[in-house]
C-alpha atoms as a PDB file:
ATOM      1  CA  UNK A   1      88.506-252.686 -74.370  1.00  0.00           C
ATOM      2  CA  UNK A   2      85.954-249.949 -73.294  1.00  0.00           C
ATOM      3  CA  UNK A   3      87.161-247.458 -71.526  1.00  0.00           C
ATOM      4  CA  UNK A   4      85.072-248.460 -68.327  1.00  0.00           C
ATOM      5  CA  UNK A   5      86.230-251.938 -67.813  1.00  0.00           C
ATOM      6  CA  UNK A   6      90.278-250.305 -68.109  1.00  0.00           C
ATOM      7  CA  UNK A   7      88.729-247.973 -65.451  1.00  0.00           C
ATOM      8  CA  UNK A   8      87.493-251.329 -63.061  1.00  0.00           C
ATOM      9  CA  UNK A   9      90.564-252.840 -63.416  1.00  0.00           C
ATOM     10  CA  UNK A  10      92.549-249.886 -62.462  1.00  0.00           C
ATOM     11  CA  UNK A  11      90.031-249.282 -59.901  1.00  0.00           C
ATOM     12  CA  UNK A  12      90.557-252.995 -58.709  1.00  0.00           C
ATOM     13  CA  UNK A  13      94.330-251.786 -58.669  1.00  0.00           C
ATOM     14  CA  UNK A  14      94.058-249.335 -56.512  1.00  0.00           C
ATOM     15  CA  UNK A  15      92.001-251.062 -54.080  1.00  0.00           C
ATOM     16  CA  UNK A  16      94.082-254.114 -53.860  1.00  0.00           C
ATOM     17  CA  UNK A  17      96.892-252.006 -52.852  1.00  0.00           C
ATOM     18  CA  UNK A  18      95.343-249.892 -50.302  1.00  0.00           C
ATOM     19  CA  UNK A  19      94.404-253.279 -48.839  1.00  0.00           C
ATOM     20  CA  UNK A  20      98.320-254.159 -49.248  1.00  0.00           C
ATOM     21  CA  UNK A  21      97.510-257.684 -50.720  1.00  0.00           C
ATOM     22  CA  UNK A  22      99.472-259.421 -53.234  1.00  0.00           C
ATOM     23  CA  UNK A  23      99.596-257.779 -57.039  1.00  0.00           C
ATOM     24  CA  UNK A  24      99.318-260.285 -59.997  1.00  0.00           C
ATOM     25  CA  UNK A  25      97.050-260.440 -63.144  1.00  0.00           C
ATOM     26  CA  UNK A  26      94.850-262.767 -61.602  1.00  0.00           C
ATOM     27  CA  UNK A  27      94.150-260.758 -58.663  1.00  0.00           C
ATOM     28  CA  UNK A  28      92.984-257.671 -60.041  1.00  0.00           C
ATOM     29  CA  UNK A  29      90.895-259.499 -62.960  1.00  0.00           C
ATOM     30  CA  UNK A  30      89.372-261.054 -59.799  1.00  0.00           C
ATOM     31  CA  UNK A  31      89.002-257.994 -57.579  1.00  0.00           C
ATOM     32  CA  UNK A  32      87.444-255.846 -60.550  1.00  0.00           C
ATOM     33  CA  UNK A  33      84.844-258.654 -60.815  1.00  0.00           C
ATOM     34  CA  UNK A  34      86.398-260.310 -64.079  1.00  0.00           C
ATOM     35  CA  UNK A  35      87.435-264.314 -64.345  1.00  0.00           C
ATOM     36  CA  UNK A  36      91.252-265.295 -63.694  1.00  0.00           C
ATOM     37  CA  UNK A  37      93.104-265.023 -66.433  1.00  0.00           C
ATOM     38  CA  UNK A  38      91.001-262.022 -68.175  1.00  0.00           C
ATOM     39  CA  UNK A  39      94.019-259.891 -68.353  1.00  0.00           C
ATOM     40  CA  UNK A  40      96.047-260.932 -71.616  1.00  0.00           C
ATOM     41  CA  UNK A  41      99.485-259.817 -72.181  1.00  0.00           C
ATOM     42  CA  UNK A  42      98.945-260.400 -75.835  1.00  0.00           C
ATOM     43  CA  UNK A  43      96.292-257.869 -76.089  1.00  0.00           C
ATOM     44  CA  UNK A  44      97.797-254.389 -76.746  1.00  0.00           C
ATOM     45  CA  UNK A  45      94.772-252.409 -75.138  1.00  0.00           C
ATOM     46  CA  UNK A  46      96.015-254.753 -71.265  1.00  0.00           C
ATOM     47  CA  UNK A  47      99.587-253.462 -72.186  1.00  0.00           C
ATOM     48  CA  UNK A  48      99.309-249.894 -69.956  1.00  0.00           C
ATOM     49  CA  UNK A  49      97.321-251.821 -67.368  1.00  0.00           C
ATOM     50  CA  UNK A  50     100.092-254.797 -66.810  1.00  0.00           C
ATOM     51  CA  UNK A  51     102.307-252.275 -66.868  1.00  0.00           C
ATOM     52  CA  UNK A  52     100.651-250.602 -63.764  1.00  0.00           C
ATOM     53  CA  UNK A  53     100.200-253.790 -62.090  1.00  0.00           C
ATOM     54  CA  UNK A  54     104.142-255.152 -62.406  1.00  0.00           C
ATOM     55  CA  UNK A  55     105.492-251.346 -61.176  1.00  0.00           C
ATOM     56  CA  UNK A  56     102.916-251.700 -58.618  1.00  0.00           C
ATOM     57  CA  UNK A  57     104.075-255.636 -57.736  1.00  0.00           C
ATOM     58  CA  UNK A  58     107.633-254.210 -58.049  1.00  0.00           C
ATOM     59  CA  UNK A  59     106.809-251.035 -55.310  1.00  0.00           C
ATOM     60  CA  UNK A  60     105.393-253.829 -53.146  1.00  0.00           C
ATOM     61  CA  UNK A  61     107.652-256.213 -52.701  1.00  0.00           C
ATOM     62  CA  UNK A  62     109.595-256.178 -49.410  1.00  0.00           C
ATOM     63  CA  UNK A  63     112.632-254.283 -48.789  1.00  0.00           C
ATOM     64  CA  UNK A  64     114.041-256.579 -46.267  1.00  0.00           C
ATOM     65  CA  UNK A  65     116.957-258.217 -46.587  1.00  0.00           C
ATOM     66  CA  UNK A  66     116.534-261.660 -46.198  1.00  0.00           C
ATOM     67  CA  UNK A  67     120.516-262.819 -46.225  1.00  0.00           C
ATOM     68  CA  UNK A  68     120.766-260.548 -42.918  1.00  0.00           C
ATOM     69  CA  UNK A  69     116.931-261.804 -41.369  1.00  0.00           C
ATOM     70  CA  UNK A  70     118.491-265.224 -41.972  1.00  0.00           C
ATOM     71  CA  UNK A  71     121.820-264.404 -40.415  1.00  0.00           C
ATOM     72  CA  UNK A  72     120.574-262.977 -37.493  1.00  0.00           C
ATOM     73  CA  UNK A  73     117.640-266.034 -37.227  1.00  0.00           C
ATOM     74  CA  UNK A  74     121.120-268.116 -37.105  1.00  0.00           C
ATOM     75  CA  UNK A  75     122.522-266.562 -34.709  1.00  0.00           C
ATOM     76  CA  UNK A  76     119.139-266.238 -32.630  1.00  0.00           C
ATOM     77  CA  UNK A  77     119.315-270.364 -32.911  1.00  0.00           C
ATOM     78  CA  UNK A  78     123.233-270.623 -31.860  1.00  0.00           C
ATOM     79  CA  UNK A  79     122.639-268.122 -29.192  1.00  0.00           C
ATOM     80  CA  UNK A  80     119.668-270.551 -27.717  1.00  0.00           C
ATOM     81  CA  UNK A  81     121.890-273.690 -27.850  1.00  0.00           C
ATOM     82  CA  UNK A  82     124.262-272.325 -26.133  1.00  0.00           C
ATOM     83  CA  UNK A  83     121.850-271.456 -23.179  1.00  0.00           C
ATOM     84  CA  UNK A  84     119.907-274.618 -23.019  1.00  0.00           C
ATOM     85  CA  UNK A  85     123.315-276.336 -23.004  1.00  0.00           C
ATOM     86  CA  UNK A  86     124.088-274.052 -20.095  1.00  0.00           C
ATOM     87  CA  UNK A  87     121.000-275.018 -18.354  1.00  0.00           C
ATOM     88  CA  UNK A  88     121.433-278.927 -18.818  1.00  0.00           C
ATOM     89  CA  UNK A  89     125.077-277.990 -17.290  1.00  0.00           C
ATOM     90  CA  UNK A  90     123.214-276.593 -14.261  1.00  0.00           C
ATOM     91  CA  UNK A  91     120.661-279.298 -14.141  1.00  0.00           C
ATOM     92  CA  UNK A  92     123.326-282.333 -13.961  1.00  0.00           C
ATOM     93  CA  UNK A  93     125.924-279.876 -11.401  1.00  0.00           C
ATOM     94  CA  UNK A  94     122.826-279.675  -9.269  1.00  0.00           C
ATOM     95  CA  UNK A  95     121.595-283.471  -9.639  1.00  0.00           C
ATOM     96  CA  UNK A  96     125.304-284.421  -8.547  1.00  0.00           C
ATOM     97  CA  UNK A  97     125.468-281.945  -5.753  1.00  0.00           C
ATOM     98  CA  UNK A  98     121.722-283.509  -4.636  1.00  0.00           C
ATOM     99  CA  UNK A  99     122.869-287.333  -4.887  1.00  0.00           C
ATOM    100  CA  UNK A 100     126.482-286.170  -2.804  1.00  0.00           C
ATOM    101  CA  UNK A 101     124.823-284.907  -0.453  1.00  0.00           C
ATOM    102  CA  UNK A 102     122.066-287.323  -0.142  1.00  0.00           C
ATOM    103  CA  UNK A 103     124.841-289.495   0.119  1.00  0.00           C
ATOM    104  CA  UNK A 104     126.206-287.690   3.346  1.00  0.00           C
ATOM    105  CA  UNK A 105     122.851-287.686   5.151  1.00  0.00           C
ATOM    106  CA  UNK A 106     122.946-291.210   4.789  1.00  0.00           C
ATOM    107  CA  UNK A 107     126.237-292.260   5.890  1.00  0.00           C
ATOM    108  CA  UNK A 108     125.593-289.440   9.142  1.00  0.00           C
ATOM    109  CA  UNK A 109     121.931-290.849  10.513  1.00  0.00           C
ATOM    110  CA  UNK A 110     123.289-294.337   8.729  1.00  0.00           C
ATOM    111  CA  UNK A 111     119.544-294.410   6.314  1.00  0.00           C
ATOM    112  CA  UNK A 112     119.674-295.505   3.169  1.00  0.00           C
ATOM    113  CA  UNK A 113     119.495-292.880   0.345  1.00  0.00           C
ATOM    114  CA  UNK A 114     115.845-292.664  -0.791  1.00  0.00           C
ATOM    115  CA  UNK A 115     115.102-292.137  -4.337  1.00  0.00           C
ATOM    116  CA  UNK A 116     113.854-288.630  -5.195  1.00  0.00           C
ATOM    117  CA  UNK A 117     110.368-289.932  -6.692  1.00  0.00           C
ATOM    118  CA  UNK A 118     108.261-293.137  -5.577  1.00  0.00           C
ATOM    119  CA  UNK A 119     110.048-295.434  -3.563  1.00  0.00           C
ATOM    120  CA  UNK A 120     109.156-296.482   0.032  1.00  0.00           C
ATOM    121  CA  UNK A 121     111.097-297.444   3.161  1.00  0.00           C
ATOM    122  CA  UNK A 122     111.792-300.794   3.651  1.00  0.00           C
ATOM    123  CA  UNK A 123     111.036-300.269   7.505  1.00  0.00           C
ATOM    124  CA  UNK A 124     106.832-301.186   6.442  1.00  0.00           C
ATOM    125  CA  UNK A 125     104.551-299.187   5.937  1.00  0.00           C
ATOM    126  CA  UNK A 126     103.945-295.917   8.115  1.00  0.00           C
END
């Protein structure tokens, strides 16, 4: 390997990560203008230059916890159950307190109780 194509692909290296895209092989073959699969791991003159990719793959990978990003994504979801269960409570309290009451009207000015939606009297039309 001449020592200009080693400098492309550590060229290609350094641009993919200033970029912060993913670090394989394949990527920096492609990004220094080479075919996929160009870099062999059973050719010793590759051997400094997949070692430079896999530290720099290694350095990139993401320092985030995922057990605790799931944990707290868990809780996130029970936390939201409970308040849309809390909210159907208050919908079906209120519904019940609407139909009592509508209830009340009707037995005071002796009306029937109109549905909430549609519906018309059965006095005619008006």
């Amino acid at each position: 390997m001449t020592t200009t194509s080693m400098d492309e692909y550590f060229a290609a290296l350094d641009r993919l990560q200033t970029r912060g895209e993913k670090i394989t092989n394949d990527a920096v073959a492609i990004e220094a203008g080479r075919k996929k699969g160009s870099i062999k791991k059973s050719r010793a003159a590759f051997a400094p230059l997949i070692a430079a990719i896999n530290l720099a793959a290694i350095q990139k990978r993401p320092t985030v916890d995922y057990k605790k990003r799931l944990q707290q994504a868990r809780e996130t979801i029970q936390e939201l159950r409970h308040q849309r269960d809390q909210a159907y409570a208050r919908e079906l309290s209120l519904l019940s307190e609407l139909f009592e009451l509508r209830q009340r009207l009707a037995k005071l000015t002796n009306d029937k109780v109109l549905p909430i939606r549609g519906g018309e009297r059965k006095n005619g039309p008006s």
